[in-house]
N, C-alpha and C. Protein backbone atom coordinates (compact mmCIF):
# COMPACT_ATOMS: atom_id res chain seq x y z
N UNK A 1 76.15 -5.78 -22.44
CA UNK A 1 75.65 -7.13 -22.30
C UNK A 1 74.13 -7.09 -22.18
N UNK A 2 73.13 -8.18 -22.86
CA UNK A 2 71.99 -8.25 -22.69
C UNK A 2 71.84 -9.08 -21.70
N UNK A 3 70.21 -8.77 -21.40
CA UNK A 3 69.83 -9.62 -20.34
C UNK A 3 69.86 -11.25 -20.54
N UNK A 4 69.88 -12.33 -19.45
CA UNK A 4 69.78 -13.72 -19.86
C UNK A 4 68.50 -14.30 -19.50
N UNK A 5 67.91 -15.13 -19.93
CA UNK A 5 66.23 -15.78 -20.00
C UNK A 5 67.12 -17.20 -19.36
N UNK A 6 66.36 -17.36 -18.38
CA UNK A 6 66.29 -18.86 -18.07
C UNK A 6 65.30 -19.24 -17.35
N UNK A 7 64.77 -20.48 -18.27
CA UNK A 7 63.50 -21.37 -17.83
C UNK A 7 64.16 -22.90 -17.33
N UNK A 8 64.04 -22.92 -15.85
CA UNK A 8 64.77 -23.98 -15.15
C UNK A 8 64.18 -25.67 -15.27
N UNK A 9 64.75 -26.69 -15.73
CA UNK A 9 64.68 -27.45 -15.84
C UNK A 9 63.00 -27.91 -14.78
N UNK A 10 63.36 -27.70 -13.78
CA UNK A 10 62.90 -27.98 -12.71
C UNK A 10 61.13 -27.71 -12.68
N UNK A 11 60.45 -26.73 -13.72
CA UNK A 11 59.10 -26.02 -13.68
C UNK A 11 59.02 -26.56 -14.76
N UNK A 12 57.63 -26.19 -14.83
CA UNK A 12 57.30 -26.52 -16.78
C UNK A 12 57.18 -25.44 -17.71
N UNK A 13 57.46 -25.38 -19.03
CA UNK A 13 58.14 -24.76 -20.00
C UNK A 13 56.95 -23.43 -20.33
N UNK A 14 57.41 -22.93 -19.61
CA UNK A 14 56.35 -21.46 -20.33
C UNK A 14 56.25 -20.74 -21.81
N UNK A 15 57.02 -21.10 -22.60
CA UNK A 15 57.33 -20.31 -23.70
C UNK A 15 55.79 -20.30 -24.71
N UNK A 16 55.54 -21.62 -24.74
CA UNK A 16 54.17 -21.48 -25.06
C UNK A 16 53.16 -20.89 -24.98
N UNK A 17 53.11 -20.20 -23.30
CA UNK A 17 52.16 -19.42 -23.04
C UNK A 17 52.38 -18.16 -22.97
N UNK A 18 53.67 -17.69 -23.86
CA UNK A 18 54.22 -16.15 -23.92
C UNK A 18 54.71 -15.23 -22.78
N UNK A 19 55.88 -16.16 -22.20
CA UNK A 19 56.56 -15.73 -21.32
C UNK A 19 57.85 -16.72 -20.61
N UNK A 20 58.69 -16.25 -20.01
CA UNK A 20 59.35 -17.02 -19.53
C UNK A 20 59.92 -16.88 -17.83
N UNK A 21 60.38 -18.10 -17.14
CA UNK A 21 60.52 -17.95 -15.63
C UNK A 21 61.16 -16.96 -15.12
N UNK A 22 62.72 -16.52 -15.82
CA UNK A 22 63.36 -15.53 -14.55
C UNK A 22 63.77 -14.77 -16.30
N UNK A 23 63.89 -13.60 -15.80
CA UNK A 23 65.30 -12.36 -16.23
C UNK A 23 65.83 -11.98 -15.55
N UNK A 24 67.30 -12.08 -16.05
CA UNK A 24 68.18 -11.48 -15.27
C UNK A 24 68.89 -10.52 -16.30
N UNK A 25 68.61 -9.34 -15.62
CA UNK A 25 69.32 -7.94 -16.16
C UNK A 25 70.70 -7.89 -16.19
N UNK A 26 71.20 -6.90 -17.01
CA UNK A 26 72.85 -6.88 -16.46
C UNK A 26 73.32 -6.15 -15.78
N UNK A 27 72.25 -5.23 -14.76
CA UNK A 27 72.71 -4.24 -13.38
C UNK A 27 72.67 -5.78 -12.31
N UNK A 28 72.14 -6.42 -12.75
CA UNK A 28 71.67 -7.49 -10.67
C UNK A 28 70.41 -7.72 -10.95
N UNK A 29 69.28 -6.87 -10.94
CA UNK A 29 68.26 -7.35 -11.21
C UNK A 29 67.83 -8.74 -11.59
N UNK A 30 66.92 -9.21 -10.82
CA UNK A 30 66.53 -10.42 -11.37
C UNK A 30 64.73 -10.36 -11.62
N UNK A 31 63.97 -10.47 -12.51
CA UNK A 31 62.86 -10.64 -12.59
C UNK A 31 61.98 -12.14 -12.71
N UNK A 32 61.17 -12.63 -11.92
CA UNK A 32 60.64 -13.90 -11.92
C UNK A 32 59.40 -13.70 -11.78
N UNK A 33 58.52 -14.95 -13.04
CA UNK A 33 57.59 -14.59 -13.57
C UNK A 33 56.83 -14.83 -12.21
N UNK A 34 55.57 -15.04 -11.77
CA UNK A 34 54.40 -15.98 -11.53
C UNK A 34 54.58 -16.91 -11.75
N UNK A 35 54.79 -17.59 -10.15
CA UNK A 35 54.86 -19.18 -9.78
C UNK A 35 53.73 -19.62 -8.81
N UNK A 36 53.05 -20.35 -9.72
CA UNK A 36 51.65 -21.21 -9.02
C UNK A 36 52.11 -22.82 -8.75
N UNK A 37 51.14 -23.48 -8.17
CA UNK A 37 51.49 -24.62 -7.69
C UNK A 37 51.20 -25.46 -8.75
N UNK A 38 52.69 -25.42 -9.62
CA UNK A 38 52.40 -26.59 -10.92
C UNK A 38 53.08 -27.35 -10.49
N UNK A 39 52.72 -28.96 -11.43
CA UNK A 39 54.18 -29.33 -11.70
C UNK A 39 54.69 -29.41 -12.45
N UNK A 40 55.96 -29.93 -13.23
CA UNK A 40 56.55 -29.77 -14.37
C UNK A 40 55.68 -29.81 -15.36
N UNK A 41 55.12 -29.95 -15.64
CA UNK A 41 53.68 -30.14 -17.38
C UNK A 41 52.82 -29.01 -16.48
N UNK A 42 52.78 -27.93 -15.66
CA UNK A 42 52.22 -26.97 -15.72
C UNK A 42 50.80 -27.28 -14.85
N UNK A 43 50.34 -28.39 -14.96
CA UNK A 43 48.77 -28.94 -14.12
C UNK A 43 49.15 -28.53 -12.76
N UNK A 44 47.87 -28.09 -12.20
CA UNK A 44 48.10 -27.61 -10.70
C UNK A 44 48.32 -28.87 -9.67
N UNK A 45 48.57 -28.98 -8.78
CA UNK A 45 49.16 -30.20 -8.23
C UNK A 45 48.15 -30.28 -7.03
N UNK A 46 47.05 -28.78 -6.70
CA UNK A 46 46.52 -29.41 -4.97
C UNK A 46 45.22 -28.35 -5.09
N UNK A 47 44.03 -28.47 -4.96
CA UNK A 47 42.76 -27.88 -4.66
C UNK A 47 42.80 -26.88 -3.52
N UNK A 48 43.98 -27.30 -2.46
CA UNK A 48 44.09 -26.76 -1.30
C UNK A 48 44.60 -25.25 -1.21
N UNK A 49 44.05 -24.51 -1.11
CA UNK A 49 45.15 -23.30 -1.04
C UNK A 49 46.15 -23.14 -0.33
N UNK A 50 46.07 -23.75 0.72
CA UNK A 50 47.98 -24.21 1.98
C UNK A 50 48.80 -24.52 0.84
N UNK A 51 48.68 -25.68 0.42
CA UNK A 51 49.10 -26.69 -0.53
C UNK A 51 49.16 -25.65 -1.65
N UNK A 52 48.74 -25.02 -2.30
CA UNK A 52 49.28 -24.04 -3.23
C UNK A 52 50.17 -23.31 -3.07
N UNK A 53 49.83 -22.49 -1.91
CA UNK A 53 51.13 -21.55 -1.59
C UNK A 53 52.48 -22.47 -1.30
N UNK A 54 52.30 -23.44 -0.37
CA UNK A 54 53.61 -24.30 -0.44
C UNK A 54 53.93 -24.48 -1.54
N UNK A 55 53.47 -24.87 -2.97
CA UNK A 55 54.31 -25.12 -4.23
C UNK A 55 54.56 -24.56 -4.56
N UNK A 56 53.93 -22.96 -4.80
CA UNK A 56 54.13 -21.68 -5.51
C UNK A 56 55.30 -21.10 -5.02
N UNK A 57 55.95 -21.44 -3.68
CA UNK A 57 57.22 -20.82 -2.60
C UNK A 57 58.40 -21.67 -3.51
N UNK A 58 57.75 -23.18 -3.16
CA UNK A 58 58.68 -24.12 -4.09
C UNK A 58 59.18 -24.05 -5.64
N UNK A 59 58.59 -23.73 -6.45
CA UNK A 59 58.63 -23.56 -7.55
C UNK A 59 59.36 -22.07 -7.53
N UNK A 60 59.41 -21.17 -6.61
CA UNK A 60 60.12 -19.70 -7.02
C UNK A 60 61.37 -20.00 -6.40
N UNK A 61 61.66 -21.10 -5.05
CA UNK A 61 62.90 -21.60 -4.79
C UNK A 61 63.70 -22.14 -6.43
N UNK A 62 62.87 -23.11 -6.91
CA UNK A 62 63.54 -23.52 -8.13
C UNK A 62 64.37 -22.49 -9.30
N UNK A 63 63.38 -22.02 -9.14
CA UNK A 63 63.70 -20.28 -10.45
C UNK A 63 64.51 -19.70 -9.38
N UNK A 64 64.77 -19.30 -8.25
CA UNK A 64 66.06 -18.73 -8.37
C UNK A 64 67.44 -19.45 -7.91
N UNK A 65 67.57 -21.02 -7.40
CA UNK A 65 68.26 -21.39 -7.89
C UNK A 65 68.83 -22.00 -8.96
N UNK A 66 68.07 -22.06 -10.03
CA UNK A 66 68.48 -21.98 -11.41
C UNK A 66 69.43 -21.02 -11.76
N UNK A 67 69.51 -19.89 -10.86
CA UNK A 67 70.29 -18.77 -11.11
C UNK A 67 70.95 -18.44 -10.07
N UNK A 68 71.60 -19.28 -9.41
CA UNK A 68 72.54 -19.32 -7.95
C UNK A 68 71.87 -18.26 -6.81
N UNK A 69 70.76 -18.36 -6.97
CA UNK A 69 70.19 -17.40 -5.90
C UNK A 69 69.52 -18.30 -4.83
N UNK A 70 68.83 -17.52 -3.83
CA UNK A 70 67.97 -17.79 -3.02
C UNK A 70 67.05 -16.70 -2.60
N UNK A 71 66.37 -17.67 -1.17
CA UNK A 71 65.50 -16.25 -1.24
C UNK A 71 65.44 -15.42 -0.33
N UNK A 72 66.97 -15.17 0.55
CA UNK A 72 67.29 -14.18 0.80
C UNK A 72 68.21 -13.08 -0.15
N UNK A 73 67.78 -13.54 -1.18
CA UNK A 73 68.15 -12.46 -2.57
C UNK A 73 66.67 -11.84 -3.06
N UNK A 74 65.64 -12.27 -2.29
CA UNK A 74 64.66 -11.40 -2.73
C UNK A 74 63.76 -10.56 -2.08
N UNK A 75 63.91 -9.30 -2.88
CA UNK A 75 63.36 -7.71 -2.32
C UNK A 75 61.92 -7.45 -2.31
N UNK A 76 61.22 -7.98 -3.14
CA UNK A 76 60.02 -7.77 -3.15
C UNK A 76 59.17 -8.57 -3.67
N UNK A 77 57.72 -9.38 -3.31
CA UNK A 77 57.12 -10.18 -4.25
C UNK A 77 56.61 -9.79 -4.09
N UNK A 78 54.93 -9.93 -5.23
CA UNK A 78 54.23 -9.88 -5.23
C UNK A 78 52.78 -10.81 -5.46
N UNK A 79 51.73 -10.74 -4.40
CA UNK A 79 51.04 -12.10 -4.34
C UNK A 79 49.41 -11.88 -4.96
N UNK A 80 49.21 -12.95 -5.14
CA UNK A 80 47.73 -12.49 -5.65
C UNK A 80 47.20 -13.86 -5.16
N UNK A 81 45.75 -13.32 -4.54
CA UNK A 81 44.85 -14.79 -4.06
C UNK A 81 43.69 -14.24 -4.30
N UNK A 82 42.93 -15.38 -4.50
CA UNK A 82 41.76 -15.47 -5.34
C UNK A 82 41.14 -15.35 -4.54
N UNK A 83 39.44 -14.46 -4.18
CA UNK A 83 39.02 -14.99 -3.15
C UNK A 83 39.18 -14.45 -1.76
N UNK A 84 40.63 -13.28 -1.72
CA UNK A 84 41.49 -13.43 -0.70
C UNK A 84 40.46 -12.51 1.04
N UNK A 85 40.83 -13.25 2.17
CA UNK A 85 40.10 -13.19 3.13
C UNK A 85 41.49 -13.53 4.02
N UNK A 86 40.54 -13.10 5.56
CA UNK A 86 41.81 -13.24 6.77
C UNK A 86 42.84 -14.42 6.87
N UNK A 87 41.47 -15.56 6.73
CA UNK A 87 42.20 -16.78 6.69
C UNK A 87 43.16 -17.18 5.83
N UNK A 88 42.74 -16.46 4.47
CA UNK A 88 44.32 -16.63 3.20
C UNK A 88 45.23 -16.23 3.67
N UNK A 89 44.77 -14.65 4.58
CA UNK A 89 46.40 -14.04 4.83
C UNK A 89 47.00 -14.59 5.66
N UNK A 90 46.22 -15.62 6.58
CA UNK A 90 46.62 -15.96 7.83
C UNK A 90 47.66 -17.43 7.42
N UNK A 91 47.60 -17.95 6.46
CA UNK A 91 48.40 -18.70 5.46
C UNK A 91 49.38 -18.71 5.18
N UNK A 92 49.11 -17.64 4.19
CA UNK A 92 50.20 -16.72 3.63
C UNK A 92 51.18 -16.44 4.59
N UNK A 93 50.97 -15.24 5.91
CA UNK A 93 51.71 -14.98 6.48
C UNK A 93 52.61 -16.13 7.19
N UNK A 94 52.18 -17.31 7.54
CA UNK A 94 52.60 -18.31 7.92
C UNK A 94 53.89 -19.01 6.92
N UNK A 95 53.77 -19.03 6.03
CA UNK A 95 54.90 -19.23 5.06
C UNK A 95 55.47 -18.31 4.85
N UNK A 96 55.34 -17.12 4.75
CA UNK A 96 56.40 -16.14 4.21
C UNK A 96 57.09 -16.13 5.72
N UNK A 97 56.38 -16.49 6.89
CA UNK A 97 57.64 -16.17 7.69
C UNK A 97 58.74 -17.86 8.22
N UNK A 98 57.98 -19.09 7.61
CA UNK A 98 59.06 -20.25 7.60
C UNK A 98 60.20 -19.32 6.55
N UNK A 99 59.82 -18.91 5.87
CA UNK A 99 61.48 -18.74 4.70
C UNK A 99 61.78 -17.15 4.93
N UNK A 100 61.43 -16.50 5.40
CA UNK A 100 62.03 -15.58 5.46
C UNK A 100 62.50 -14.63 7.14
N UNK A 101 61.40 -15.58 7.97
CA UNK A 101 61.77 -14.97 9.58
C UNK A 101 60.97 -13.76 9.48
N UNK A 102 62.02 -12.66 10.10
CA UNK A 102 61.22 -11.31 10.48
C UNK A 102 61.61 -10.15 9.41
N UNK A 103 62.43 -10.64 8.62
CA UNK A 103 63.07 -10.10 7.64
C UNK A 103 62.06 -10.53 6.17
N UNK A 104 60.98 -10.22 5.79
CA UNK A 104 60.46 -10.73 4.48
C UNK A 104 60.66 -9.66 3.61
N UNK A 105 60.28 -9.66 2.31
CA UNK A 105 61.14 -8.54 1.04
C UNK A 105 59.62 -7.78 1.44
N UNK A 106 59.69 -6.25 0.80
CA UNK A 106 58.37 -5.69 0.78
C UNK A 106 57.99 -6.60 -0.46
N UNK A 107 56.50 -6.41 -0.12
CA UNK A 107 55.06 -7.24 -0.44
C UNK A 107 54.10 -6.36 -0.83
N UNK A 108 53.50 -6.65 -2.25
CA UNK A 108 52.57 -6.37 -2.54
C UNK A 108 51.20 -7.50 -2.52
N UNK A 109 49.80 -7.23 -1.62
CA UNK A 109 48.64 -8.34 -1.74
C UNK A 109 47.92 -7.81 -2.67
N UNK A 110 47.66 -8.40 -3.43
CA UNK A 110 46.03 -7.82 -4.28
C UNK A 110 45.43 -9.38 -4.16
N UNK A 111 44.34 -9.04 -4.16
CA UNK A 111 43.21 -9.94 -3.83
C UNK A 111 42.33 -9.97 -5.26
N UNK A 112 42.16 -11.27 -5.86
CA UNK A 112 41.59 -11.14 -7.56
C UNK A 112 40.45 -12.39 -7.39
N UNK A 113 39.80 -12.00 -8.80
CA UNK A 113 38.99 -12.41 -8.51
C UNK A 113 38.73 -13.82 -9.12
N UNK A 114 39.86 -14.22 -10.08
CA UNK A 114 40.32 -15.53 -10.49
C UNK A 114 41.92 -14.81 -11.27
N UNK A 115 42.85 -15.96 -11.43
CA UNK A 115 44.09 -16.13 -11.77
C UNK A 115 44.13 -17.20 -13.26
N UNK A 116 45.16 -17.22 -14.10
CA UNK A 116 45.12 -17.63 -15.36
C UNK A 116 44.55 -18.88 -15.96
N UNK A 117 44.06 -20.04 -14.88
CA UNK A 117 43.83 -21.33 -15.12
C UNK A 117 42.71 -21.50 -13.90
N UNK A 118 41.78 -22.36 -14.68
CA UNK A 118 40.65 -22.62 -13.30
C UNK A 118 41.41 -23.24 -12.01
N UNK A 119 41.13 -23.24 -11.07
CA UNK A 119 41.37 -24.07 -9.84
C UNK A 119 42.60 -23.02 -9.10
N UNK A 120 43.16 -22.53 -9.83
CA UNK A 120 44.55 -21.34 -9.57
C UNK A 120 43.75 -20.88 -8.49
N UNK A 121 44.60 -20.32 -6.85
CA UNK A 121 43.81 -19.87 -5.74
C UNK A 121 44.91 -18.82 -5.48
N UNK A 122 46.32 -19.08 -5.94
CA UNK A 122 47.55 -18.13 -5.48
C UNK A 122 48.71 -18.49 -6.80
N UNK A 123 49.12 -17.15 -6.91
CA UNK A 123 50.33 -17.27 -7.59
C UNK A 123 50.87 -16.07 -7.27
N UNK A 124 52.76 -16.39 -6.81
CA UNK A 124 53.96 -15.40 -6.58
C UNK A 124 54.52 -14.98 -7.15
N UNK A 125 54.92 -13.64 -7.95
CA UNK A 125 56.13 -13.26 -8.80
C UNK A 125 57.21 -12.61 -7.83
N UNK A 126 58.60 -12.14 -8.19
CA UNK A 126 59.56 -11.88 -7.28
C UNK A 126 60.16 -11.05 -8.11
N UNK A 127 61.43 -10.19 -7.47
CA UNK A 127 62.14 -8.88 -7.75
C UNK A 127 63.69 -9.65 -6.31
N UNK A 128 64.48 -10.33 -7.05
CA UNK A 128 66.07 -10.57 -6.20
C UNK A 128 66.97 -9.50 -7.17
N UNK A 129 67.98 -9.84 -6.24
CA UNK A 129 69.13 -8.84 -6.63
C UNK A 129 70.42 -10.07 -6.73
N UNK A 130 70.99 -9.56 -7.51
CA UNK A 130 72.24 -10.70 -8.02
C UNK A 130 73.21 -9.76 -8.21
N UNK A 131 74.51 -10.54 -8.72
CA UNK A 131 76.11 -9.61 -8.92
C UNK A 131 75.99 -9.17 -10.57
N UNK A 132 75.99 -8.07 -10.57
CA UNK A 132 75.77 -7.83 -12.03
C UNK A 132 76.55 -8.72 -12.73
N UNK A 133 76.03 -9.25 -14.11
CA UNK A 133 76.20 -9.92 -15.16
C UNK A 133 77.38 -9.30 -15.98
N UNK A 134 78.39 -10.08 -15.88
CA UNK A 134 79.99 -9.77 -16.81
C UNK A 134 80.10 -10.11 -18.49
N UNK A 135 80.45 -9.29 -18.67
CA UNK A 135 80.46 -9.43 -20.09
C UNK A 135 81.46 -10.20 -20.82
């Protein structure tokens, strides 16, 4: 069995920009692209970086329940902030522990020095685990 592509109703349509929201492998694996604070048509929704990371959490809630997951199905993200300083992490850490408690997936930070679209301050990609895919 091959892997399945799904781009969830719920985000706006990436295919255009040469890529798509989640893969899901046929071991469990789930791969999800980079989720910034869009909204559906892709425009960033908040100047704020709080306000970013809140959509960017939101928008990776969407992508994995598109695929009956959540996000205690996920092992590892990885974050990137623009800019990034105590006060980002001090943010950051603040949301990753509303959704995940004391239990968060390992984390990768890199700190950049801009992200794919002006105004972009944070964007999340993810690594969940699912029931392997039946043929």
């Amino acid at each position: 069995m091959t892997h399945r592509i799904v781009n969830p109703a719920g985000l706006h349509d990436p295919v255009a920009f040469g890529y798509s929201h989640v893969v899901r492998a046929p071991g469990g694996l789930v791969f999800i692209a980079g989720q910034y604070a869009s909204d559906e048509q892709g425009h960033l929704t908040s100047p704020d970086f709080g306000e970013q990371v809140e959509r960017s959490l939101a928008n990776l809630g969407t992508a994995l329940a598109a695929i009956d997951l959540g996000f205690a199905d996920v092992v590892q993200i990885r974050t990137h902030i623009v800019d990034h300083d105590a006060d980002k992490l001090a943010v950051l850490v603040e949301h990753i522990g509303r959704i995940w408690g004391s239990h968060p997936p390992a984390q990768t930070l890199t700190g950049v020095a801009a992200l794919a679209l002006p105004g972009m301050l944070f964007e999340i990609d993810a690594i969940a685990v699912a029931p392997p895919l039946q043929p």
